[in-house]
N, C-alpha and C. Protein backbone atom coordinates (compact mmCIF):
# COMPACT_ATOMS: atom_id res chain seq x y z
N UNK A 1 0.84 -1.18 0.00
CA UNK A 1 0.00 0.00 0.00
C UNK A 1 0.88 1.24 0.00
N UNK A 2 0.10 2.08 -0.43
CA UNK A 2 1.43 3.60 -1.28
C UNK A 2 0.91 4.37 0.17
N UNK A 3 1.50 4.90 0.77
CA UNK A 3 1.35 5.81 2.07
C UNK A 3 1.03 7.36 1.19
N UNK A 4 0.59 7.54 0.79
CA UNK A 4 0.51 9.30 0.75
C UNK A 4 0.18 10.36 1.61
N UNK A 5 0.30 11.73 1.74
CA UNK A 5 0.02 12.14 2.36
C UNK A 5 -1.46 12.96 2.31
N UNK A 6 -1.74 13.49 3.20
CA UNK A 6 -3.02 14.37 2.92
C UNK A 6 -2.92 15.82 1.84
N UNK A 7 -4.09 14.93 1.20
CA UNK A 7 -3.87 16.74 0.01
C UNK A 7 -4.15 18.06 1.21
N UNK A 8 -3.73 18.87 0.68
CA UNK A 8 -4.12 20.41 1.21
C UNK A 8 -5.67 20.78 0.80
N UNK A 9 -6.26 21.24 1.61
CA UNK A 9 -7.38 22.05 1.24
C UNK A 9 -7.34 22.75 -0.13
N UNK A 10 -8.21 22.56 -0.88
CA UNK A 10 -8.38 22.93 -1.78
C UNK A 10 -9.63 23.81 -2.20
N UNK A 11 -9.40 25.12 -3.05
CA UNK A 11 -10.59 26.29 -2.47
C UNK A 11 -12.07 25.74 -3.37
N UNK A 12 -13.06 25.66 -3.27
CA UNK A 12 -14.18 25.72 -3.60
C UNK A 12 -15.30 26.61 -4.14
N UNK A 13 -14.62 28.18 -3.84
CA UNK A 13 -15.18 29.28 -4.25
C UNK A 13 -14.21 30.38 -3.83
N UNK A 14 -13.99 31.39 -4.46
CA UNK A 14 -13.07 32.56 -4.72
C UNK A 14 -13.98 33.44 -5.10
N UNK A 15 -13.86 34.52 -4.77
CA UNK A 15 -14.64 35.90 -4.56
C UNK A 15 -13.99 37.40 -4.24
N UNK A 16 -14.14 38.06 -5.61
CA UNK A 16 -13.00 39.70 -5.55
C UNK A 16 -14.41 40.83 -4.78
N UNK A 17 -14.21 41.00 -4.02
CA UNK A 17 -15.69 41.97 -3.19
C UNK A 17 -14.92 43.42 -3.73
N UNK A 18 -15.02 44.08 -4.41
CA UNK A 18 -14.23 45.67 -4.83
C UNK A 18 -14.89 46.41 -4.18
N UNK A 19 -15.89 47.13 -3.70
CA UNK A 19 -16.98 47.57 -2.54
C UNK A 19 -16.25 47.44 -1.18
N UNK A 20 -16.38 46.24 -0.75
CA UNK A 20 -15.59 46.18 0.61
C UNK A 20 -14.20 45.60 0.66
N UNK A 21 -13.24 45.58 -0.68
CA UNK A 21 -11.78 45.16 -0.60
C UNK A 21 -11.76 43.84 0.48
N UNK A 22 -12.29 42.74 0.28
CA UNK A 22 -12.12 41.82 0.42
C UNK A 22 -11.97 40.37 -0.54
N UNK A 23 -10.83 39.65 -0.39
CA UNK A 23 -11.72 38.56 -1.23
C UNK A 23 -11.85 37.76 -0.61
N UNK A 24 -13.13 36.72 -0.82
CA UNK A 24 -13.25 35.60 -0.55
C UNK A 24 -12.88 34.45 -0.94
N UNK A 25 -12.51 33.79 0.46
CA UNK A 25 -12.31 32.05 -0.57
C UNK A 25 -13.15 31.03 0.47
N UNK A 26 -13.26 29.99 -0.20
CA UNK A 26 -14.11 28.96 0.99
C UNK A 26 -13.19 27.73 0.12
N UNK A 27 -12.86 26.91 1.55
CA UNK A 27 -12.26 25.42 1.40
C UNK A 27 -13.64 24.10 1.15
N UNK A 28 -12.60 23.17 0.65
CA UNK A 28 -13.44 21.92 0.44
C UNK A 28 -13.49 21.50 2.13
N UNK A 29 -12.42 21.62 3.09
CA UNK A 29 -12.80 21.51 4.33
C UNK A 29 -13.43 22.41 5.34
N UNK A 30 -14.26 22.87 4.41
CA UNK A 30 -15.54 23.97 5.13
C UNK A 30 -15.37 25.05 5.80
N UNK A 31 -13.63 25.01 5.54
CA UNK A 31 -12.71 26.75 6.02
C UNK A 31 -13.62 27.66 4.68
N UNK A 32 -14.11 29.36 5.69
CA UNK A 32 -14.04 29.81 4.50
C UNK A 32 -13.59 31.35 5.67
N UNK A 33 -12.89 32.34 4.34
CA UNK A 33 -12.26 32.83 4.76
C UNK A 33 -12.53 34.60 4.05
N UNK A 34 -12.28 35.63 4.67
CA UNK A 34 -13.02 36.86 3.92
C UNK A 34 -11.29 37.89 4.27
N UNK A 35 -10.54 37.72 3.54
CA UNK A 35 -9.08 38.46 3.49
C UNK A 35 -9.10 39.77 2.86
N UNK A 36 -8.85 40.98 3.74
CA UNK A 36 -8.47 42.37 2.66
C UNK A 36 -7.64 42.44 2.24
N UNK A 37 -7.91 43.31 1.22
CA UNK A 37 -6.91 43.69 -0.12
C UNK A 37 -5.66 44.33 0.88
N UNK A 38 -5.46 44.65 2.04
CA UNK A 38 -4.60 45.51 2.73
C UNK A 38 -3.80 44.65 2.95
N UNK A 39 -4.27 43.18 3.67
CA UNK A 39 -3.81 42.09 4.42
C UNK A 39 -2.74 41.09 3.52
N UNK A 40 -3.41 41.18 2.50
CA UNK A 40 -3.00 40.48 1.15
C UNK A 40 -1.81 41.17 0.40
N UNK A 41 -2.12 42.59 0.43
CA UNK A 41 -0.82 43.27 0.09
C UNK A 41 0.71 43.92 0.84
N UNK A 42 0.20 43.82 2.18
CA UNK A 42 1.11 43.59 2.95
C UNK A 42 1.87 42.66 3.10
N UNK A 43 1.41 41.17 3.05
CA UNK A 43 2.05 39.81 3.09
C UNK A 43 2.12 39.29 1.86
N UNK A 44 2.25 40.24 0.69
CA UNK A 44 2.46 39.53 -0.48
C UNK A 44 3.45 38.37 -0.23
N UNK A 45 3.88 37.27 -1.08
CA UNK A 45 4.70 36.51 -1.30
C UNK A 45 5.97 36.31 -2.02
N UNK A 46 5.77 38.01 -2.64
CA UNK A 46 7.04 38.44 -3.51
C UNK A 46 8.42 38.44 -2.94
N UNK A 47 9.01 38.73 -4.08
CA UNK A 47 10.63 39.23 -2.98
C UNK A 47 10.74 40.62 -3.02
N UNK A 48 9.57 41.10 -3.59
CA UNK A 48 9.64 42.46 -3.25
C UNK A 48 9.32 42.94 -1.93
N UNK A 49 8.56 42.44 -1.17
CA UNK A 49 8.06 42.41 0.03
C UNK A 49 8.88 41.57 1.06
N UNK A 50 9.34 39.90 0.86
CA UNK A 50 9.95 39.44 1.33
C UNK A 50 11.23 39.31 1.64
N UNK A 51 11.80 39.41 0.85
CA UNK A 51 13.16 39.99 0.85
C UNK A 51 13.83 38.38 0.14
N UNK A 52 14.64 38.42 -0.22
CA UNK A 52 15.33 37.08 -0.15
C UNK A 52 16.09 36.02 0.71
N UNK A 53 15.56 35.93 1.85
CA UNK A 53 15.98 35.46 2.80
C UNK A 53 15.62 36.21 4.34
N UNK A 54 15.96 35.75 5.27
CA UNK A 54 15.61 36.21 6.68
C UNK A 54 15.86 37.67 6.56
N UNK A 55 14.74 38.61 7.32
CA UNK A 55 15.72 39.92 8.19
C UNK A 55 15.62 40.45 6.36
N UNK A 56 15.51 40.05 5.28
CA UNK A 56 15.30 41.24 4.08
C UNK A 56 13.98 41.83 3.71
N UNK A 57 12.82 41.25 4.54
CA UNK A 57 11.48 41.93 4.24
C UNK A 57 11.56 43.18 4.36
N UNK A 58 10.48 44.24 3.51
CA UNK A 58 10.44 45.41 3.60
C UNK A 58 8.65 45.93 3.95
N UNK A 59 8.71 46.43 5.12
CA UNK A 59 7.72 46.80 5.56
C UNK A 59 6.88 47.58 4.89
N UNK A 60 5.32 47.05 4.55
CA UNK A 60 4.89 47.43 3.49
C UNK A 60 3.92 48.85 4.63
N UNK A 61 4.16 50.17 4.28
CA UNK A 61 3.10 51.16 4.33
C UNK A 61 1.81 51.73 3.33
N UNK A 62 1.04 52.16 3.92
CA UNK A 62 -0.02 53.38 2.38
C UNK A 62 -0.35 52.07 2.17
N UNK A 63 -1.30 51.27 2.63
CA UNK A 63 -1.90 49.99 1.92
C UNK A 63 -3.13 49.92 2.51
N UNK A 64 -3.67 51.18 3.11
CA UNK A 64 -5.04 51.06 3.75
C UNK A 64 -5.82 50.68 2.35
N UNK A 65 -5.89 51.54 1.31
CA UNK A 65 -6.92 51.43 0.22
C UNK A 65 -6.58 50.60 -1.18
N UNK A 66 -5.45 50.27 -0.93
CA UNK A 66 -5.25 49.30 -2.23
C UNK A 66 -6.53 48.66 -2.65
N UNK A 67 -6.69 48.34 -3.92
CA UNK A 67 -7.35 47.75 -4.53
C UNK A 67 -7.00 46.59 -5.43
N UNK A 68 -7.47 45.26 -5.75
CA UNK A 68 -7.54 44.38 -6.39
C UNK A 68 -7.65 45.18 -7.91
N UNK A 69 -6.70 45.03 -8.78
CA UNK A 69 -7.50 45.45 -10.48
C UNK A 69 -7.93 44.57 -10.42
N UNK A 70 -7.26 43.15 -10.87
CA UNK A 70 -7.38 42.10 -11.74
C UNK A 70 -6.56 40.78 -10.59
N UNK A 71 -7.46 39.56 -11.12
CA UNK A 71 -6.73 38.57 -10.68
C UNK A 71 -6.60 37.54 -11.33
N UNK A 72 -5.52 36.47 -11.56
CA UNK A 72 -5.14 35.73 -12.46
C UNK A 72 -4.89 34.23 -11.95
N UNK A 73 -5.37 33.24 -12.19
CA UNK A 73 -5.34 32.06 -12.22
C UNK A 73 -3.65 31.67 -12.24
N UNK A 74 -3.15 30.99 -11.58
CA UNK A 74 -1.76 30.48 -12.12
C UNK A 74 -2.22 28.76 -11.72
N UNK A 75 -1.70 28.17 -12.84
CA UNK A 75 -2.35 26.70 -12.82
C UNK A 75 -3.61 25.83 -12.20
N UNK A 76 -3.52 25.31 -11.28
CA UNK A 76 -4.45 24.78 -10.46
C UNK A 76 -4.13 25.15 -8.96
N UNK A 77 -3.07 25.73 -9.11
CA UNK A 77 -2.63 25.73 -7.50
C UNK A 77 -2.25 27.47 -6.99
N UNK A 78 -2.64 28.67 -7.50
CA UNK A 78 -2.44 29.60 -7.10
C UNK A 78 -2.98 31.27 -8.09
N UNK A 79 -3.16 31.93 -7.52
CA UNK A 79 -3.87 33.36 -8.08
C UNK A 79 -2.50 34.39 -7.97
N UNK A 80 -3.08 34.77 -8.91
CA UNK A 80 -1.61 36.15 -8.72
C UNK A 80 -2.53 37.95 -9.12
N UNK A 81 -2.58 38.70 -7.62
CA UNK A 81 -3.20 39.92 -7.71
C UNK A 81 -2.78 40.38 -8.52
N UNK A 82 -3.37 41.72 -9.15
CA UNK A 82 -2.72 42.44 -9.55
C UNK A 82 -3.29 43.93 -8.72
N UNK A 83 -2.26 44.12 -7.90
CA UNK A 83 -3.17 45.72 -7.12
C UNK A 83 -2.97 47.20 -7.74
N UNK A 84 -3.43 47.76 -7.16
CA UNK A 84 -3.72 49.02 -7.71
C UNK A 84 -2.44 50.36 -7.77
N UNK A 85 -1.67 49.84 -6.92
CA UNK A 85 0.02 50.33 -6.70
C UNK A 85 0.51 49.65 -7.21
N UNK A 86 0.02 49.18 -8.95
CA UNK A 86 1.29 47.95 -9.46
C UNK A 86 1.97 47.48 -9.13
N UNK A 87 2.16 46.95 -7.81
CA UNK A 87 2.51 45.12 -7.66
C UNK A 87 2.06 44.36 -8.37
N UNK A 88 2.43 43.33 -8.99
CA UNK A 88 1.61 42.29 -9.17
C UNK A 88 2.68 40.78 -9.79
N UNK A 89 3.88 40.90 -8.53
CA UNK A 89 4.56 40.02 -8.68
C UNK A 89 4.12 38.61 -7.66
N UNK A 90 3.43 39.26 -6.80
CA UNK A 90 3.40 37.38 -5.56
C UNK A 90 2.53 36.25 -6.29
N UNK A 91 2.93 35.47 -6.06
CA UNK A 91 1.98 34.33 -6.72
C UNK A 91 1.82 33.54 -5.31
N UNK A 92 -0.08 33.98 -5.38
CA UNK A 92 -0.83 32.85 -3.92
C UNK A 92 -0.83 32.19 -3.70
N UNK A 93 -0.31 30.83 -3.46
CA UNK A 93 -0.81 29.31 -3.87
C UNK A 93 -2.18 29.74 -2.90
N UNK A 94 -2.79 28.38 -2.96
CA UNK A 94 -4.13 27.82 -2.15
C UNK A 94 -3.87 27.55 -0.44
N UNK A 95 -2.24 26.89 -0.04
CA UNK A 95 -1.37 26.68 0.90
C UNK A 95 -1.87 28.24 1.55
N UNK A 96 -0.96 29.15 0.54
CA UNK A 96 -0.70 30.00 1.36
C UNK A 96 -2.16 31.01 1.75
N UNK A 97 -3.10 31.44 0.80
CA UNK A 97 -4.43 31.80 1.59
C UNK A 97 -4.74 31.09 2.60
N UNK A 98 -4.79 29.64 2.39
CA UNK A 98 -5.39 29.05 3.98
C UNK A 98 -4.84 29.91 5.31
N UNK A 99 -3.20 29.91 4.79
CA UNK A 99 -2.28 29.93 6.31
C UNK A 99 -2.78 31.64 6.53
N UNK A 100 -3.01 32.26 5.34
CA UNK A 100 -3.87 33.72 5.76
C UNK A 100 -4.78 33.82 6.50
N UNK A 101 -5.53 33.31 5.94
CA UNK A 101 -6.77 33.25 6.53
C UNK A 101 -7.15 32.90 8.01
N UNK A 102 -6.16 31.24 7.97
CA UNK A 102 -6.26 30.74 9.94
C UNK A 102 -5.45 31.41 10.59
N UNK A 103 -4.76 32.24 9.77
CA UNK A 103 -3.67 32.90 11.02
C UNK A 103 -3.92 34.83 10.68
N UNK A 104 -4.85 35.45 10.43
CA UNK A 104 -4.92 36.72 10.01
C UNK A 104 -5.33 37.71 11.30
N UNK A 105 -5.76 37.22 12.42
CA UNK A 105 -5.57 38.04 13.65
C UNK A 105 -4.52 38.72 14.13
N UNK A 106 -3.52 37.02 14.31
CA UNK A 106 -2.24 37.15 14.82
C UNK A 106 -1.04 37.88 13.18
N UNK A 107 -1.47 37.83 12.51
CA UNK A 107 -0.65 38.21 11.29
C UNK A 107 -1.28 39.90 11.44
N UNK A 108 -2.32 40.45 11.44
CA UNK A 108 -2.72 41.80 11.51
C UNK A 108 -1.77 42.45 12.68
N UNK A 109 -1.66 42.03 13.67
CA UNK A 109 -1.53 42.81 15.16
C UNK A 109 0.31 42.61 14.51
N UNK A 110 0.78 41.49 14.20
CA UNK A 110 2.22 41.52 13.67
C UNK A 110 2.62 42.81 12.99
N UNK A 111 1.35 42.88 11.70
CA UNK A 111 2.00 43.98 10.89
C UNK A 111 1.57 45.60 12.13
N UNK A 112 0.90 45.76 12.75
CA UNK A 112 0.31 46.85 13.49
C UNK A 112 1.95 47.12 14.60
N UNK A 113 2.13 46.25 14.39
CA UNK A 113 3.22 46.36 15.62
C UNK A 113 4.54 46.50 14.92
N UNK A 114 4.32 45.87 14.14
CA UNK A 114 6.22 46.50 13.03
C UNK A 114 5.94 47.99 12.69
N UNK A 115 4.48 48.55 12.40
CA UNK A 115 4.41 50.18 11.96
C UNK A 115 4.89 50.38 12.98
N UNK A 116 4.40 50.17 14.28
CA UNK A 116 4.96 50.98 15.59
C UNK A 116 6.26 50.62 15.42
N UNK A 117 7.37 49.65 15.53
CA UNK A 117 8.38 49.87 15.75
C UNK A 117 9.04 50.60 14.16
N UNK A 118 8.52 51.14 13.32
CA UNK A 118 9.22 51.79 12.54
C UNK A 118 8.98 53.13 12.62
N UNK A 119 8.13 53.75 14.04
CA UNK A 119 7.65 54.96 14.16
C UNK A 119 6.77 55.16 13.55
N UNK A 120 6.14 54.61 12.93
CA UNK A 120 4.66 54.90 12.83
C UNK A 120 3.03 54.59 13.85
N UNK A 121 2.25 55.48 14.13
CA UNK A 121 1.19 54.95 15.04
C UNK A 121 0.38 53.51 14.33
N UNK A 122 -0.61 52.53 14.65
CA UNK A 122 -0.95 51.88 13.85
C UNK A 122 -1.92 52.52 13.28
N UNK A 123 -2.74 53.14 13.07
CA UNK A 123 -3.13 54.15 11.64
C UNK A 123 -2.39 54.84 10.98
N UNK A 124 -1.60 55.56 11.23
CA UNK A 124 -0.69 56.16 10.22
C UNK A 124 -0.03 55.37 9.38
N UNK A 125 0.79 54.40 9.62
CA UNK A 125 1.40 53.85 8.81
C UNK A 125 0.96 53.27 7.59
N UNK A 126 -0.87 52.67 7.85
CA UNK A 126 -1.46 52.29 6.73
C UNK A 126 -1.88 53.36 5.68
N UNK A 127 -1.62 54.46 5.93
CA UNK A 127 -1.38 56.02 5.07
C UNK A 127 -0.37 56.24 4.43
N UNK A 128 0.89 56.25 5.10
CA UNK A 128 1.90 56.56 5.03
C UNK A 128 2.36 55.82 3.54
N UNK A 129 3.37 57.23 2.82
CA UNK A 129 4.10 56.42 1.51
C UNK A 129 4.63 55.30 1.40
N UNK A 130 5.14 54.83 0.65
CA UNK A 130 6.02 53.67 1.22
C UNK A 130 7.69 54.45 1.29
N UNK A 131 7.81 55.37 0.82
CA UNK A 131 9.16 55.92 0.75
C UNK A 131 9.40 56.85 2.23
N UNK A 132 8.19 56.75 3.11
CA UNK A 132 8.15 57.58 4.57
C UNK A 132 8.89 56.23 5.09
N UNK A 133 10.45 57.31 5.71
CA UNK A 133 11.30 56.41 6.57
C UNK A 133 11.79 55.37 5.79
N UNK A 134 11.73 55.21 4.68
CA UNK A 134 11.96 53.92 3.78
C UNK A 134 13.49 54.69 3.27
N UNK A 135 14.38 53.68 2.50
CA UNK A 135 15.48 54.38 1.58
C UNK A 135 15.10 54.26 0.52
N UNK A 136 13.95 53.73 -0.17
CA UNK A 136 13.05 53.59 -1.38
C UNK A 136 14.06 52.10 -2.13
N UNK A 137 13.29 52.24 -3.26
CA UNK A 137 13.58 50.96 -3.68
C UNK A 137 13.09 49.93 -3.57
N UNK A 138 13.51 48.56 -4.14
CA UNK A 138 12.71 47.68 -3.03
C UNK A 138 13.46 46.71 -2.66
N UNK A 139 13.00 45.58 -1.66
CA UNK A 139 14.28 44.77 -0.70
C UNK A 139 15.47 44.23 -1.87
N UNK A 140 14.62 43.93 -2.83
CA UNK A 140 15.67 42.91 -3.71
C UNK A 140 16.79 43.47 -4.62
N UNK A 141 16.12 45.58 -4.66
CA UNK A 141 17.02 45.72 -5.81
C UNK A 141 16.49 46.05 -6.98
N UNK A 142 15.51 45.53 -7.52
CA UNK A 142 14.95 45.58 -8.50
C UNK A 142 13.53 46.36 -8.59
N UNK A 143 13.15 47.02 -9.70
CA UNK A 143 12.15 48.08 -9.54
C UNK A 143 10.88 46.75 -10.05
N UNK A 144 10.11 46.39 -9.49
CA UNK A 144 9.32 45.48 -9.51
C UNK A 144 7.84 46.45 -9.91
């Protein structure tokens, strides 16, 4: 007998809300989940955001109102935004919305608390340019 492991949740419905900057997704394991466009663009998956390795992320500001343009299918296993501050390098898998979604409390108060330690209040910072306190650019180098 072949041991495999358990597939990952796999989404069942996806939903761009432009009105209330949310999208939706709902799992085949009856997770369903309502993520903002803020939340999503803060934790992109890029290396523009992430940096390439530990300690190179770049703290994303001014992401209160981002908007979803467009969103794009990448195979069977992931969406790639395209937001309204032209990003539109992270590619989502399905993995990684879940881990959004079950973990977006403790991931919100994370990002609320890096504005504070970069001197920003936690409202301001979701205002703020991204070039406030920044050296501009982005982590990797490259104008993305």
């Amino acid at each position: 007998m072949n041991a495999t492991k358990p597939l990952a949740p796999q989404p069942t419905g996806l939903t761009l809300r432009k009105q209330s900057r949310v999208l939706e997704i709902e799992f085949d394991d009856g997770a369903a989940f309502s993520l903002p466009f803020e939340l999503l663009r803060v934790y992109s998956p890029s290396a523009e955001v992430r940096g390439h390795g530990p300690g190179q992320e770049t703290l994303q500001t001014g992401q209160r109102h981002v908007d979803i343009a467009a969103i794009a299918p990448i195979g069977n296993y992931a969406v790639k935004p395209s937001f309204s501050d032209g990003h539109d390098t992270g590619i989502y898998s399905w993995d990684y919305l879940y881990h959004l979604g079950s973990n977006q409390a403790a991931l919100w108060e994370d990002y609320l608390q890096r504005l504070e330690a970069a001197g920003f209040t936690r409202e301001s910072g979701r205002d703020a340019p991204m070039d406030a306190g920044a050296a501009g650019g982005s982590a990797c180098g490259h104008h993305h």
